[in-house]
N, C-alpha and C. Protein backbone atom coordinates (compact mmCIF):
# COMPACT_ATOMS: atom_id res chain seq x y z
N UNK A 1 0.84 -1.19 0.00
CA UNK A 1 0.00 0.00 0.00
C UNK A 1 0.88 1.25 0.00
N UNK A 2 0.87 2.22 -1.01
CA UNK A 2 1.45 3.57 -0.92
C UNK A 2 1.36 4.04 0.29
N UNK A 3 2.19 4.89 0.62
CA UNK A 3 2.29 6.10 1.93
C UNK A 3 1.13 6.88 1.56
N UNK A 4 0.22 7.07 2.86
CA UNK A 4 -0.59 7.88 3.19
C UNK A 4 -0.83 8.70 4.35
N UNK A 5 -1.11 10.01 4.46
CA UNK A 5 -0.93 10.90 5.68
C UNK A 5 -2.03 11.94 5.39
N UNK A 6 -3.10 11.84 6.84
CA UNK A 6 -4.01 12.78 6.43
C UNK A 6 -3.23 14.41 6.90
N UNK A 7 -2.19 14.51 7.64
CA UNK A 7 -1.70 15.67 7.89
C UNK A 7 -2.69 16.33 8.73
N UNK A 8 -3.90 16.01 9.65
CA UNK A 8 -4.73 16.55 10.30
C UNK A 8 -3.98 16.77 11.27
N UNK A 9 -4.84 18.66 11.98
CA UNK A 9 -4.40 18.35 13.40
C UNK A 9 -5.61 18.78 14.64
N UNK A 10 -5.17 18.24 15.41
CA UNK A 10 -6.96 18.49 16.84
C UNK A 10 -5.70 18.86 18.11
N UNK A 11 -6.87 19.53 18.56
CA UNK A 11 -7.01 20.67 20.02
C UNK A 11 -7.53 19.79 20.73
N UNK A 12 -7.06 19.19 21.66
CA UNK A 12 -7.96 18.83 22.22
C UNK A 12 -8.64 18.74 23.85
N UNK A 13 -9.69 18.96 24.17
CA UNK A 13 -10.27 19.53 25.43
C UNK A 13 -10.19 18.57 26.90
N UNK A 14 -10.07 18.81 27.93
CA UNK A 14 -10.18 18.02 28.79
C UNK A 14 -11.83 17.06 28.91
N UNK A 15 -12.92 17.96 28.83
CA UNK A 15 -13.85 16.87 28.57
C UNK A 15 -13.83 15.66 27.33
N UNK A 16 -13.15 15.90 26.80
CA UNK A 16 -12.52 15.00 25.74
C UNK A 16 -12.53 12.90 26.69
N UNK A 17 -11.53 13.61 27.59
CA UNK A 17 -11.37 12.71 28.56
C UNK A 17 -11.89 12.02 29.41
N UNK A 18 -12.72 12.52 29.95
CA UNK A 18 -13.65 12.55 31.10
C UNK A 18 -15.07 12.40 30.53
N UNK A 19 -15.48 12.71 29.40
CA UNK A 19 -17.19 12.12 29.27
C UNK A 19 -17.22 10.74 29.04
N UNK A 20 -18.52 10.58 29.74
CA UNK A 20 -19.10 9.06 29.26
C UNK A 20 -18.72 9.01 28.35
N UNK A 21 -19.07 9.54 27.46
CA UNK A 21 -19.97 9.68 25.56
C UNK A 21 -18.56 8.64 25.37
N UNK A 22 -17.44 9.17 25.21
CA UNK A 22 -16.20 7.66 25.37
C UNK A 22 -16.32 6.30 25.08
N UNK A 23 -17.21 6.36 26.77
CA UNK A 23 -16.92 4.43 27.10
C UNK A 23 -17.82 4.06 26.29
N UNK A 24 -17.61 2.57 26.48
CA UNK A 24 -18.56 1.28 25.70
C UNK A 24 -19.06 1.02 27.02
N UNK A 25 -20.05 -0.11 26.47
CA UNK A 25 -21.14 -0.32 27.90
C UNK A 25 -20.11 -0.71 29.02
N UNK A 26 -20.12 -0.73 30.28
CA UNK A 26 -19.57 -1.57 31.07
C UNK A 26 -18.13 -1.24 31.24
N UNK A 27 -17.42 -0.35 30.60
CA UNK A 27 -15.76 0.26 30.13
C UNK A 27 -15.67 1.50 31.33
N UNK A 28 -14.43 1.03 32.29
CA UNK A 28 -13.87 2.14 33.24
C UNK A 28 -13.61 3.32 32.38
N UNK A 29 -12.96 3.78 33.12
CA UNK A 29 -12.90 5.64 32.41
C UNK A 29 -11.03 4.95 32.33
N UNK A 30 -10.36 4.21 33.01
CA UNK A 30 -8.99 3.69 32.59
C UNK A 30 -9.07 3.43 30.86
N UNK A 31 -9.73 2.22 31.20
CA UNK A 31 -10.18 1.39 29.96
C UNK A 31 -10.27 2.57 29.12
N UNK A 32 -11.22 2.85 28.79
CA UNK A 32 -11.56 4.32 27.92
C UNK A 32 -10.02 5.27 27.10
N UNK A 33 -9.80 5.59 28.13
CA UNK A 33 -8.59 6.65 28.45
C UNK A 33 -7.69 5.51 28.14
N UNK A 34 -7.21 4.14 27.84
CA UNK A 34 -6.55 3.65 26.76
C UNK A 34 -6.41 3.67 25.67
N UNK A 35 -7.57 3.19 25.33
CA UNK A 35 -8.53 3.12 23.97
C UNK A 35 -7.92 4.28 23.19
N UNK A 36 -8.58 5.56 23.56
CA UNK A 36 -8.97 6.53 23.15
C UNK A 36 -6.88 6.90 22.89
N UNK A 37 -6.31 7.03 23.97
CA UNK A 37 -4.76 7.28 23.56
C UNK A 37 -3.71 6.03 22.51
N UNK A 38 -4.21 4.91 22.58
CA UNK A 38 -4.34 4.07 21.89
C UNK A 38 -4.25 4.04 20.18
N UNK A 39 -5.72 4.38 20.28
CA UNK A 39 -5.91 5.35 18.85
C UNK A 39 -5.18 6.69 18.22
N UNK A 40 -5.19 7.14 19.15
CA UNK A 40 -4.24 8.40 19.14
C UNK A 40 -3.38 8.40 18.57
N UNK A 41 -2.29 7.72 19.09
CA UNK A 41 -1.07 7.17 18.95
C UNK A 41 -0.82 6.03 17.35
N UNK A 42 -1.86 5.65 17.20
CA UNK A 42 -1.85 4.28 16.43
C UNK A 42 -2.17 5.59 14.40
N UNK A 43 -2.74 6.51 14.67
CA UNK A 43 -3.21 7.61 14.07
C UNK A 43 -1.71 8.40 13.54
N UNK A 44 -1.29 8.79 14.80
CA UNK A 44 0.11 9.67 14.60
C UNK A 44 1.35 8.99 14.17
N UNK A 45 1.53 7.67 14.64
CA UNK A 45 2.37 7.10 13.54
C UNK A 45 1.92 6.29 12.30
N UNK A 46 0.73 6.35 11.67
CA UNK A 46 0.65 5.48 10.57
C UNK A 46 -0.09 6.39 9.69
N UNK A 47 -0.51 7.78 10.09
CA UNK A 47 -1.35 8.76 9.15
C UNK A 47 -0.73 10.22 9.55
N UNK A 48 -0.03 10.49 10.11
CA UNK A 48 0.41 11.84 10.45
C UNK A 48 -0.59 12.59 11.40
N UNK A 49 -1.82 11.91 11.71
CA UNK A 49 -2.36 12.93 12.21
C UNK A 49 -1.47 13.29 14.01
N UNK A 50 -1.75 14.71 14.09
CA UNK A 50 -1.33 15.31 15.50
C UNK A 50 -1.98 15.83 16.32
N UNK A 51 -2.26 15.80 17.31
CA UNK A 51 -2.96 16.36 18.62
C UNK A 51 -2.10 17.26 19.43
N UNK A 52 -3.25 17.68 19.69
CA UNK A 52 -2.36 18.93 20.72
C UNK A 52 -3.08 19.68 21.94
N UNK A 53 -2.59 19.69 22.63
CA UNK A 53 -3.04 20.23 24.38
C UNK A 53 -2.44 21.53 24.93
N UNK A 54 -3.14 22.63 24.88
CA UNK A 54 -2.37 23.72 25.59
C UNK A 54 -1.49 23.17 27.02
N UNK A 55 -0.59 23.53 27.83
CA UNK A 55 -0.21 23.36 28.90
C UNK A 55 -1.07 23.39 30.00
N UNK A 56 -1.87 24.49 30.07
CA UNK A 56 -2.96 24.66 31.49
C UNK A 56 -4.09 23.77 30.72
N UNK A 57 -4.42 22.93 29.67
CA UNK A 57 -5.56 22.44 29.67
C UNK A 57 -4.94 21.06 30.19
N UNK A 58 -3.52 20.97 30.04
CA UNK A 58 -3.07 19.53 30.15
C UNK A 58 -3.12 19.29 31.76
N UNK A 59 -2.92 20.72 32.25
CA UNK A 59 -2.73 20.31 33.60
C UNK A 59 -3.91 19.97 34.61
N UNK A 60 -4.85 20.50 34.15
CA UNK A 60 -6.14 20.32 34.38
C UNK A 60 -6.13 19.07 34.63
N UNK A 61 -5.94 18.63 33.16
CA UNK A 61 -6.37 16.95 33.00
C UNK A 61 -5.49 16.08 33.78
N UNK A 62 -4.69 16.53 34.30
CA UNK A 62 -3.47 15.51 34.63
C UNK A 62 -4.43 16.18 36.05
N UNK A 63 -4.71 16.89 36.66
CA UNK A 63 -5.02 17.13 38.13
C UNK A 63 -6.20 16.13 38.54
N UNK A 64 -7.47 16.61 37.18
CA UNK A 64 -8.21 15.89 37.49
C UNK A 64 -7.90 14.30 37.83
N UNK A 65 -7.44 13.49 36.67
CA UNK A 65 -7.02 12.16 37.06
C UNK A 65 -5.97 12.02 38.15
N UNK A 66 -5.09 12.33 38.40
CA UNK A 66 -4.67 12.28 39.75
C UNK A 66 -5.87 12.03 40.94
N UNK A 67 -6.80 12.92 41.25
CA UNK A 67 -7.77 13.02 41.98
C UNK A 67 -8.64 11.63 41.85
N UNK A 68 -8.72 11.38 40.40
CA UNK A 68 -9.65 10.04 40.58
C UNK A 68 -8.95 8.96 41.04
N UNK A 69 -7.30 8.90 40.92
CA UNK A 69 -6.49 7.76 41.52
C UNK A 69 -6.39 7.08 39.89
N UNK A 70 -6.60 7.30 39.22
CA UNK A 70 -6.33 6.91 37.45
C UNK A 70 -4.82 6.56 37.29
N UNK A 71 -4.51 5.36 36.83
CA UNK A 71 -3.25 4.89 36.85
C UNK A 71 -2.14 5.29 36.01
N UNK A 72 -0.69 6.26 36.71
CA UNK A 72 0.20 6.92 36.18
C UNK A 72 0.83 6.77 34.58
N UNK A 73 0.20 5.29 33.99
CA UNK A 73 0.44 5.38 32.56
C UNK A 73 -0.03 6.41 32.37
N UNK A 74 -1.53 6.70 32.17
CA UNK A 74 -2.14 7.06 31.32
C UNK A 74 -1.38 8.58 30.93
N UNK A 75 -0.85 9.09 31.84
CA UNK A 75 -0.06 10.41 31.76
C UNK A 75 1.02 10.02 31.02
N UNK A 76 1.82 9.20 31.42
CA UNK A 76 2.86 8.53 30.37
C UNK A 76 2.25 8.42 29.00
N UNK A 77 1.48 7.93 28.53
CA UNK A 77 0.77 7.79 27.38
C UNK A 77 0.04 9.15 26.88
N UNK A 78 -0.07 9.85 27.57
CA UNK A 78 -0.53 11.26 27.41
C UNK A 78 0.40 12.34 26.60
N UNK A 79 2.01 12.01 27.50
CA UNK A 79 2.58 12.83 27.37
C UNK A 79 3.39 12.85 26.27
N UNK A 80 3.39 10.84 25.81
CA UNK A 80 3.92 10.94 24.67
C UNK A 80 3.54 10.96 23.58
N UNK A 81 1.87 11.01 23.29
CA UNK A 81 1.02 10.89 21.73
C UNK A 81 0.47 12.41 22.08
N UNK A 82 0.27 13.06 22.79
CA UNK A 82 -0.14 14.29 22.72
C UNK A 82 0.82 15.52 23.04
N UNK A 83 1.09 16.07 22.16
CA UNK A 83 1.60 17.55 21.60
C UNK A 83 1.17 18.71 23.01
N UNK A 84 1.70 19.21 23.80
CA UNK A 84 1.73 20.18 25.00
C UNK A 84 2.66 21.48 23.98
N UNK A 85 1.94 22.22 24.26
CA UNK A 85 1.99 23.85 22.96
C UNK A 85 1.93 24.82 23.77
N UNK A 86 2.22 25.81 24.08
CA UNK A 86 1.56 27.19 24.74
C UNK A 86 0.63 27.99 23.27
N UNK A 87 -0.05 28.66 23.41
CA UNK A 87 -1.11 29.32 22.20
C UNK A 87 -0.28 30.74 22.08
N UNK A 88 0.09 30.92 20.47
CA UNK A 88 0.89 32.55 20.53
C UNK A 88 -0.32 33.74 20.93
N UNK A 89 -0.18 33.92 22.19
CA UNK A 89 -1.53 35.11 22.24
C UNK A 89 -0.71 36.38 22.16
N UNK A 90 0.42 36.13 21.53
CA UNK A 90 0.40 37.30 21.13
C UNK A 90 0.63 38.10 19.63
N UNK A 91 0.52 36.82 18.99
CA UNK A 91 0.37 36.85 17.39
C UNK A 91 -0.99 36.24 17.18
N UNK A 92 -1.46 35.80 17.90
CA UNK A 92 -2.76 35.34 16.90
C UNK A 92 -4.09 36.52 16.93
N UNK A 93 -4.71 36.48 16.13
CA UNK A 93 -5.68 37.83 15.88
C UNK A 93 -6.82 37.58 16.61
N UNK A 94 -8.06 38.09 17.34
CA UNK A 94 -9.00 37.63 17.18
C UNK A 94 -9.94 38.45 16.88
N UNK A 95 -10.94 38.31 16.08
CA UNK A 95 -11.85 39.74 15.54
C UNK A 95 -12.66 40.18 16.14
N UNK A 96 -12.98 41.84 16.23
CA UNK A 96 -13.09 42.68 16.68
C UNK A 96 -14.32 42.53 17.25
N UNK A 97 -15.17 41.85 15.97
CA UNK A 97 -16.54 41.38 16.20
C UNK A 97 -16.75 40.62 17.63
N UNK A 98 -16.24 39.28 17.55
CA UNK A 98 -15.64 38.52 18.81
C UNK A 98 -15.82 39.38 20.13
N UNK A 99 -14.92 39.66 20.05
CA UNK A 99 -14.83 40.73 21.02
C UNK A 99 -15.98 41.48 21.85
N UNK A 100 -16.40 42.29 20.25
CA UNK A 100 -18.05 42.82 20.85
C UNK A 100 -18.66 42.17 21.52
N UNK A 101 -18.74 40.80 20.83
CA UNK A 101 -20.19 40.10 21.19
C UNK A 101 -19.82 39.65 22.71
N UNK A 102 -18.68 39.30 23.36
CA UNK A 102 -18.20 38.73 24.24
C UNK A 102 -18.60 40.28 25.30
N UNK A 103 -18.09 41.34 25.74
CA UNK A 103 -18.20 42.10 26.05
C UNK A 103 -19.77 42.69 26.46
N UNK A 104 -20.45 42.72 24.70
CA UNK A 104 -21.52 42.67 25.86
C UNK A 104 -22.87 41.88 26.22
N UNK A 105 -22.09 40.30 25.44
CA UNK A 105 -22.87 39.24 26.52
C UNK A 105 -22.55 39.02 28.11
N UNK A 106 -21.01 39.26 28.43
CA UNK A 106 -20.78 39.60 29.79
C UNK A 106 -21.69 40.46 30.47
N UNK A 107 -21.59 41.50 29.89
CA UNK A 107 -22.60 42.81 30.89
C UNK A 107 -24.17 42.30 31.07
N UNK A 108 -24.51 41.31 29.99
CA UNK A 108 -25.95 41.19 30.48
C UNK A 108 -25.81 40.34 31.30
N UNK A 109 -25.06 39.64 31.43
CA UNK A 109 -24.73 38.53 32.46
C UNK A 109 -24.84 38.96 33.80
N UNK A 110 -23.81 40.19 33.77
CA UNK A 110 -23.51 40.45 35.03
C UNK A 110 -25.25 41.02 35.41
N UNK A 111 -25.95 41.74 34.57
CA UNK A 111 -27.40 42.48 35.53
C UNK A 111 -27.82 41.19 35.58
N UNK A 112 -28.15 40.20 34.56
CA UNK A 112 -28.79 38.71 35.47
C UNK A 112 -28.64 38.44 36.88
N UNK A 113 -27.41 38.07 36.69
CA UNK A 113 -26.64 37.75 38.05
C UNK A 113 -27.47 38.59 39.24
N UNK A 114 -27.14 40.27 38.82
CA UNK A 114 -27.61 40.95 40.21
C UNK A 114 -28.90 40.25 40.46
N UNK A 115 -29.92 40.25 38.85
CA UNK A 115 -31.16 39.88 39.64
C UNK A 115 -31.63 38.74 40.42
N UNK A 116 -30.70 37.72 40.14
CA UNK A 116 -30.63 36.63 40.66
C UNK A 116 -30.12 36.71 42.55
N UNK A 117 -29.34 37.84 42.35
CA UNK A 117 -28.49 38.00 43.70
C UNK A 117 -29.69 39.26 44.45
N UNK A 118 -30.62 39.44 44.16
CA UNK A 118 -31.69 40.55 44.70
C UNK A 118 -32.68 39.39 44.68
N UNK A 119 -32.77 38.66 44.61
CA UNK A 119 -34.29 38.28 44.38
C UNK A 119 -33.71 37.22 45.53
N UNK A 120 -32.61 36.62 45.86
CA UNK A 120 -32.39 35.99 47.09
C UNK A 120 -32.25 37.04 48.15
N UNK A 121 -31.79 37.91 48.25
CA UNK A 121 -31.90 38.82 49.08
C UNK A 121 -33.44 39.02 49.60
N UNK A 122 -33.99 39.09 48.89
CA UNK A 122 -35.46 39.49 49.39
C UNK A 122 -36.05 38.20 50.27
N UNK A 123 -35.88 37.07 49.36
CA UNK A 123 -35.79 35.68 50.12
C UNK A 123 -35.83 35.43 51.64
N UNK A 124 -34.54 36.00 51.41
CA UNK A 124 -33.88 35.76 53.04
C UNK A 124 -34.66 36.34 54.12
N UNK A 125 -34.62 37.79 53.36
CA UNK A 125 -35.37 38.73 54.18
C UNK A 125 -36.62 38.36 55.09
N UNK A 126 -37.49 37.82 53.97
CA UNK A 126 -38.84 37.30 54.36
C UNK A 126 -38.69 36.33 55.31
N UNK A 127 -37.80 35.89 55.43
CA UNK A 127 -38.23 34.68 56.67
C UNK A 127 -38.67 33.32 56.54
N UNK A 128 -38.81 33.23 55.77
CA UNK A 128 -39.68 31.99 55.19
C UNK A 128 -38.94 30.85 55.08
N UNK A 129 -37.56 31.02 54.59
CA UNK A 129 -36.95 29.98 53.84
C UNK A 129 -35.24 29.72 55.14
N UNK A 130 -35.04 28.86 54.96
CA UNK A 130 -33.61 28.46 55.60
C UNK A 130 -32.54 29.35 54.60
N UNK A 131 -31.85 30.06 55.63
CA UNK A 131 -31.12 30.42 54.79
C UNK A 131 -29.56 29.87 53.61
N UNK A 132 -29.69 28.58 54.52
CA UNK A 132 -28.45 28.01 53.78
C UNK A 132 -29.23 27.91 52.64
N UNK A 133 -30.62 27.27 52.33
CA UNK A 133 -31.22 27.03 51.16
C UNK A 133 -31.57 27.87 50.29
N UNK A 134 -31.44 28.98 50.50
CA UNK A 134 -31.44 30.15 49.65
C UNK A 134 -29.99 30.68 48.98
N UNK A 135 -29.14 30.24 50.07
CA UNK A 135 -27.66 30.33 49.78
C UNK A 135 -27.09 29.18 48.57
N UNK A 136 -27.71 28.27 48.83
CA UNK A 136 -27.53 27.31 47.69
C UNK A 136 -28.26 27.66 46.55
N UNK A 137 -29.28 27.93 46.39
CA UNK A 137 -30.09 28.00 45.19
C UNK A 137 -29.26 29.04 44.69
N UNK A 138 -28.77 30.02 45.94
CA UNK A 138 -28.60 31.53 44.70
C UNK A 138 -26.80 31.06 44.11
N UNK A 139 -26.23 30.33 44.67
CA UNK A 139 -25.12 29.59 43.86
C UNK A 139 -25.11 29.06 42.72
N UNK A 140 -26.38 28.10 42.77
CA UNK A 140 -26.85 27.49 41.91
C UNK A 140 -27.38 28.08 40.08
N UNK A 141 -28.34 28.89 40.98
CA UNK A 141 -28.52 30.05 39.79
C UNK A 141 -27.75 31.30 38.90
N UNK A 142 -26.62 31.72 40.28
CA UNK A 142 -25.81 32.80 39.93
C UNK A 142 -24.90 32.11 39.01
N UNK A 143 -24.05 30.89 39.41
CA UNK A 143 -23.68 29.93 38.35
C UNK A 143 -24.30 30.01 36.73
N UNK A 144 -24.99 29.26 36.66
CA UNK A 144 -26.05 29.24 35.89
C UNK A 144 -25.87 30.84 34.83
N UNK A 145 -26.63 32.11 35.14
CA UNK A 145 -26.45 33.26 34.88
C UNK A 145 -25.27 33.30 34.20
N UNK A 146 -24.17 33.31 34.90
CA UNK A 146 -22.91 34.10 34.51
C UNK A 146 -21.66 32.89 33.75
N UNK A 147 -22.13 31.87 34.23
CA UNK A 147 -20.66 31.01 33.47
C UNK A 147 -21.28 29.95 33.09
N UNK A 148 -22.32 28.94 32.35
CA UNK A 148 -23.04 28.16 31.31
C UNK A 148 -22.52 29.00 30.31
N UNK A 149 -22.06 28.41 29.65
CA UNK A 149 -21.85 28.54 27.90
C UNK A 149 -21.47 29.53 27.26
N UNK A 150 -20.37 30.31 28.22
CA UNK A 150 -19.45 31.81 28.27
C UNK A 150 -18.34 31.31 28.83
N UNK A 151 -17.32 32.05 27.46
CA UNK A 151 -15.87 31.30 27.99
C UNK A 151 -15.27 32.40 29.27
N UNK A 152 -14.90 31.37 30.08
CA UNK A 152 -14.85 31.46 31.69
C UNK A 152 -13.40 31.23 32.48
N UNK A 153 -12.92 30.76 31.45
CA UNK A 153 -11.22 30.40 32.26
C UNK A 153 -10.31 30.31 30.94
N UNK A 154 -8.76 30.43 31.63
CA UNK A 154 -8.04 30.46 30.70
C UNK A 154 -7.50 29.10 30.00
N UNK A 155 -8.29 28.29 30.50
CA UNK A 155 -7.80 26.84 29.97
C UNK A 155 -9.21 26.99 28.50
N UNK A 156 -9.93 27.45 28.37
CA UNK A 156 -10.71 27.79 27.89
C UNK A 156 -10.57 28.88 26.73
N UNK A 157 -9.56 29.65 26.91
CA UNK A 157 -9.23 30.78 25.89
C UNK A 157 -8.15 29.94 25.29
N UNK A 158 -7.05 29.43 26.02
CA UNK A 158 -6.04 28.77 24.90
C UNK A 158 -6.25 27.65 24.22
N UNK A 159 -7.69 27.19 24.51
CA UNK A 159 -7.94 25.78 23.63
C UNK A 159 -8.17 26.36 22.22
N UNK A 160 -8.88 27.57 22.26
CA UNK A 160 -9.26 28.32 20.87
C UNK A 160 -8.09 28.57 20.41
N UNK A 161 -7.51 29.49 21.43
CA UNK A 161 -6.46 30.43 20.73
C UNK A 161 -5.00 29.41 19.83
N UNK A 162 -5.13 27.89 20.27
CA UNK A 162 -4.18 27.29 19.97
C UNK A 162 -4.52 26.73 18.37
N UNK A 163 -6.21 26.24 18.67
CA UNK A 163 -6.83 25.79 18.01
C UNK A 163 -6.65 27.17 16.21
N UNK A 164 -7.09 28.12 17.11
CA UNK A 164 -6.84 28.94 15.66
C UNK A 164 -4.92 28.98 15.03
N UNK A 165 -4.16 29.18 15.64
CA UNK A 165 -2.94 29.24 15.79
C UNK A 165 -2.43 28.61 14.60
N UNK A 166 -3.07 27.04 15.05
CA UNK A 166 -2.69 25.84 14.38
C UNK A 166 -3.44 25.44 13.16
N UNK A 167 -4.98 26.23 12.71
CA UNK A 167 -5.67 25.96 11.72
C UNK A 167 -5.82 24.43 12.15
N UNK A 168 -6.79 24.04 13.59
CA UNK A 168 -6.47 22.69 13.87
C UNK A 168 -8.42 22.39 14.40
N UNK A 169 -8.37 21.15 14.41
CA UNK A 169 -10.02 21.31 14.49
C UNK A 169 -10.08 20.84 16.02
N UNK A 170 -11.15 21.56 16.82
CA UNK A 170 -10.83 21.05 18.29
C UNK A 170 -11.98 20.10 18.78
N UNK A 171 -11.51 19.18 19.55
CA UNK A 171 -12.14 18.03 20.09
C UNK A 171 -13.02 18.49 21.35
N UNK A 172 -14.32 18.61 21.56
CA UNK A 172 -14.49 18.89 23.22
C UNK A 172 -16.11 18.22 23.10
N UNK A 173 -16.32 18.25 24.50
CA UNK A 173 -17.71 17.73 24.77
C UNK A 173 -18.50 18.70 25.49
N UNK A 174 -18.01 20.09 25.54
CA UNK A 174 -18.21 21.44 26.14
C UNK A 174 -18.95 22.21 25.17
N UNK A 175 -20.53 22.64 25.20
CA UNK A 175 -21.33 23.04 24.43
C UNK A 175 -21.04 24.58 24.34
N UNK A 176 -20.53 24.78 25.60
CA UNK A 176 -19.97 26.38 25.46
C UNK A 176 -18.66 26.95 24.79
N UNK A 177 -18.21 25.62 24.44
CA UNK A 177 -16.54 25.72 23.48
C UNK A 177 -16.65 25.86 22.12
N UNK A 178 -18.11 24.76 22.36
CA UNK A 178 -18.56 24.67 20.41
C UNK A 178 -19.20 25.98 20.00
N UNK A 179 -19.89 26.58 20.83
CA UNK A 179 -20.15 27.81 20.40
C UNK A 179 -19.49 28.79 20.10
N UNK A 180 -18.56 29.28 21.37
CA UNK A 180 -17.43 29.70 20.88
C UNK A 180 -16.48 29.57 19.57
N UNK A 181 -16.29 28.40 19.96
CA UNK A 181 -16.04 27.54 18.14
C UNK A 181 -16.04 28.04 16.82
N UNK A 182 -17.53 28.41 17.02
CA UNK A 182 -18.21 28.69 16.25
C UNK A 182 -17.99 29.78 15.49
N UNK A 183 -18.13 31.14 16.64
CA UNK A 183 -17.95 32.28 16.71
C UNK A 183 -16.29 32.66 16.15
N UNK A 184 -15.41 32.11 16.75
CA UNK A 184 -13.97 31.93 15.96
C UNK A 184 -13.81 31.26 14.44
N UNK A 185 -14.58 30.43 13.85
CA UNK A 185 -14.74 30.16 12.95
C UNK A 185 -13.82 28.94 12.69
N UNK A 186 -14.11 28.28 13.83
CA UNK A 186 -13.19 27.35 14.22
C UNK A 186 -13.43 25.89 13.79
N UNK A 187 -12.79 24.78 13.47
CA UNK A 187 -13.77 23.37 12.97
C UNK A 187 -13.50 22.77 14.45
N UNK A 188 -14.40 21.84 14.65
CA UNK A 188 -15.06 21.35 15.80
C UNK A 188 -15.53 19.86 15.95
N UNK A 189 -15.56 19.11 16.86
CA UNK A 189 -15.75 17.81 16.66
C UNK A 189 -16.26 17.14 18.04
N UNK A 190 -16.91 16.45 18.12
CA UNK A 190 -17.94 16.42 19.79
C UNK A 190 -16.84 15.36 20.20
N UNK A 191 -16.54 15.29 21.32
CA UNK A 191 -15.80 13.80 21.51
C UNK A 191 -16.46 12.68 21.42
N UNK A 192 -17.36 12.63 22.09
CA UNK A 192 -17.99 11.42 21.43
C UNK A 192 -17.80 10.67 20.02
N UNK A 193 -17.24 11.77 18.89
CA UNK A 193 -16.65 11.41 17.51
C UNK A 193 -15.69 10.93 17.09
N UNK A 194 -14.42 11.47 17.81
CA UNK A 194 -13.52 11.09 17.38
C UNK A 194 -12.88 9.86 17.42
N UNK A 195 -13.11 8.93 18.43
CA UNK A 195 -12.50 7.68 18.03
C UNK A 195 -13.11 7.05 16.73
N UNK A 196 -14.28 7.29 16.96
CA UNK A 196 -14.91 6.41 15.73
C UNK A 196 -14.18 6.90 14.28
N UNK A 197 -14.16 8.37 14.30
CA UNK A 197 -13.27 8.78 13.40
C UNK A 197 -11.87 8.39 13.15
N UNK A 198 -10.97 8.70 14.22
CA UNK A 198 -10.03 8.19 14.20
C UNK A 198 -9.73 6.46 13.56
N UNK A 199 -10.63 5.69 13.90
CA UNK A 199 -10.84 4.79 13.53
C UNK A 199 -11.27 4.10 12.17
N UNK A 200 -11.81 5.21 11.59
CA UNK A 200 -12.43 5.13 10.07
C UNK A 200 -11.38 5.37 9.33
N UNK A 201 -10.30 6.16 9.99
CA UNK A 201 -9.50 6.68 9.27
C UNK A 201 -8.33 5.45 9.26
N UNK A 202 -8.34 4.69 10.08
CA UNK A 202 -7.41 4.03 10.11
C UNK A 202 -7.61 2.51 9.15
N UNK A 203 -8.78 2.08 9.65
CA UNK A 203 -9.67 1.24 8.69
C UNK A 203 -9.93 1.54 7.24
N UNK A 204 -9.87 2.69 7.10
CA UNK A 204 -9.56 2.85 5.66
C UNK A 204 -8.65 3.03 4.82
N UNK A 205 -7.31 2.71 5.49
CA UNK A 205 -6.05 2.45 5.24
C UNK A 205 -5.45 1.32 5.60
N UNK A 206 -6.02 0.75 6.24
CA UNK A 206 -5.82 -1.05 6.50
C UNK A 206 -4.51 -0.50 7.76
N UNK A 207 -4.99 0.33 8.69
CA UNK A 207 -3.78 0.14 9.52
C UNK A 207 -4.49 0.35 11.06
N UNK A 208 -5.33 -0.61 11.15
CA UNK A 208 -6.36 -0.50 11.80
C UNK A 208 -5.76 -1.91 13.83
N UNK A 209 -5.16 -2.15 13.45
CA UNK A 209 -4.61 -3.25 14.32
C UNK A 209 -3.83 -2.52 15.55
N UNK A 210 -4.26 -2.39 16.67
CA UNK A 210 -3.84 -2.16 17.71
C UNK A 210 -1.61 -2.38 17.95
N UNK A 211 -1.70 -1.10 18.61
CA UNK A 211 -0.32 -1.58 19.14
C UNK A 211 0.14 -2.31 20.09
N UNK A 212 1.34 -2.71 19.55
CA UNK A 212 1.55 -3.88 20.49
C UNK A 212 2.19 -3.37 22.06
């Protein structure tokens, strides 16, 4: 069979890692988080494709699994099929438009928020309710308001910013990334997709056989 290389490259997100959407029935999040680097790996040496992880998104991911007790390969295996990049933020452009819209979807955010943060106030006031339970709800809601599906952290700005950088399509299971995504004009891919992809791709080059 001739040499073939799709030359693709993916961003890819910490929910990447961590959603169900992943496993097969009955499959640990280990199991999974093989698989899935597995492929990875099996991709980057037999098709060129490359992946890539900002530093603070990697670290994330490496914190989170630590925390679950997830076994120290998988970081080993992490560190060597996936690409760790910093994002040039200070060459890459982002348009002006962007910007706007970000700016002043924040501000409506923020009067939500107040009203959300007045309307427990009054709550309290009345007497009626426990106040821890008002304290929770208004967490709950102020949440809700201000950070659902508004980019919110910087592990979050350099997934784009790398993603554009690289003209690279990004992997996430974060509905507020794809939007964003969107808005950057970015290509995009649910995780839930990509192995199967990855996989099509490999199967359709007959180089589909697990490493040893």
């Amino acid at each position: 069979m001739a040499e073939y290389s799709l030359k693709q490259r993916f961003v890819l997100d910490t929910s990447l890692f961590l959603s169900e959407e992943i496993r097969i029935e009955g499959e640990t999040l280990e199991a999974a988080l093989y698989r899935l680097l597995d492929a990875i790996a099996r991709a980057k040496l037999a098709l060129g494709v490359s992946c890539y992880m900002a530093p603070s998104v990697h670290a994330e991911l490496v914190g989170i699994l630590h925390d679950r007790g997830v076994d120290e390969e998988i970081e080993t295996q992490l560190n060597t099929w996936v690409i760790k990049k910093h994002p040039a933020r200070y060459e890459v452009m982002v348009p002006a438009a962007v910007v706007h819209d970000f700016v002043h979807e924040m501000s409506d955010r923020v009067n939500r928020g107040l009203r959300v943060s007045e309307e427990a106030v009054r709550r309290a006031g009345e007497g009626d309710e426990d106040p821890e339970r008002v304290v929770s709800d208004l967490r709950t809601e102020y949440r809700t308001e201000l950070r659902q599906g508004v980019l919110d952290s910087g592990e979050d700005f350099d997934l784009l910013i790398l993603a554009r950088e690289l003209d690279a399509g990004i992997v996430t299971e974060d509905t507020g990334i794809v939007d964003w995504a969107e808005d950057f004009g970015l290509r995009y891919l649910r995780g839930r997709d990509f192995l199967p992809l990855l996989d099509a791709y490999l199967s359709g080059t007959g180089r589909d056989d697990p490493l040893d």
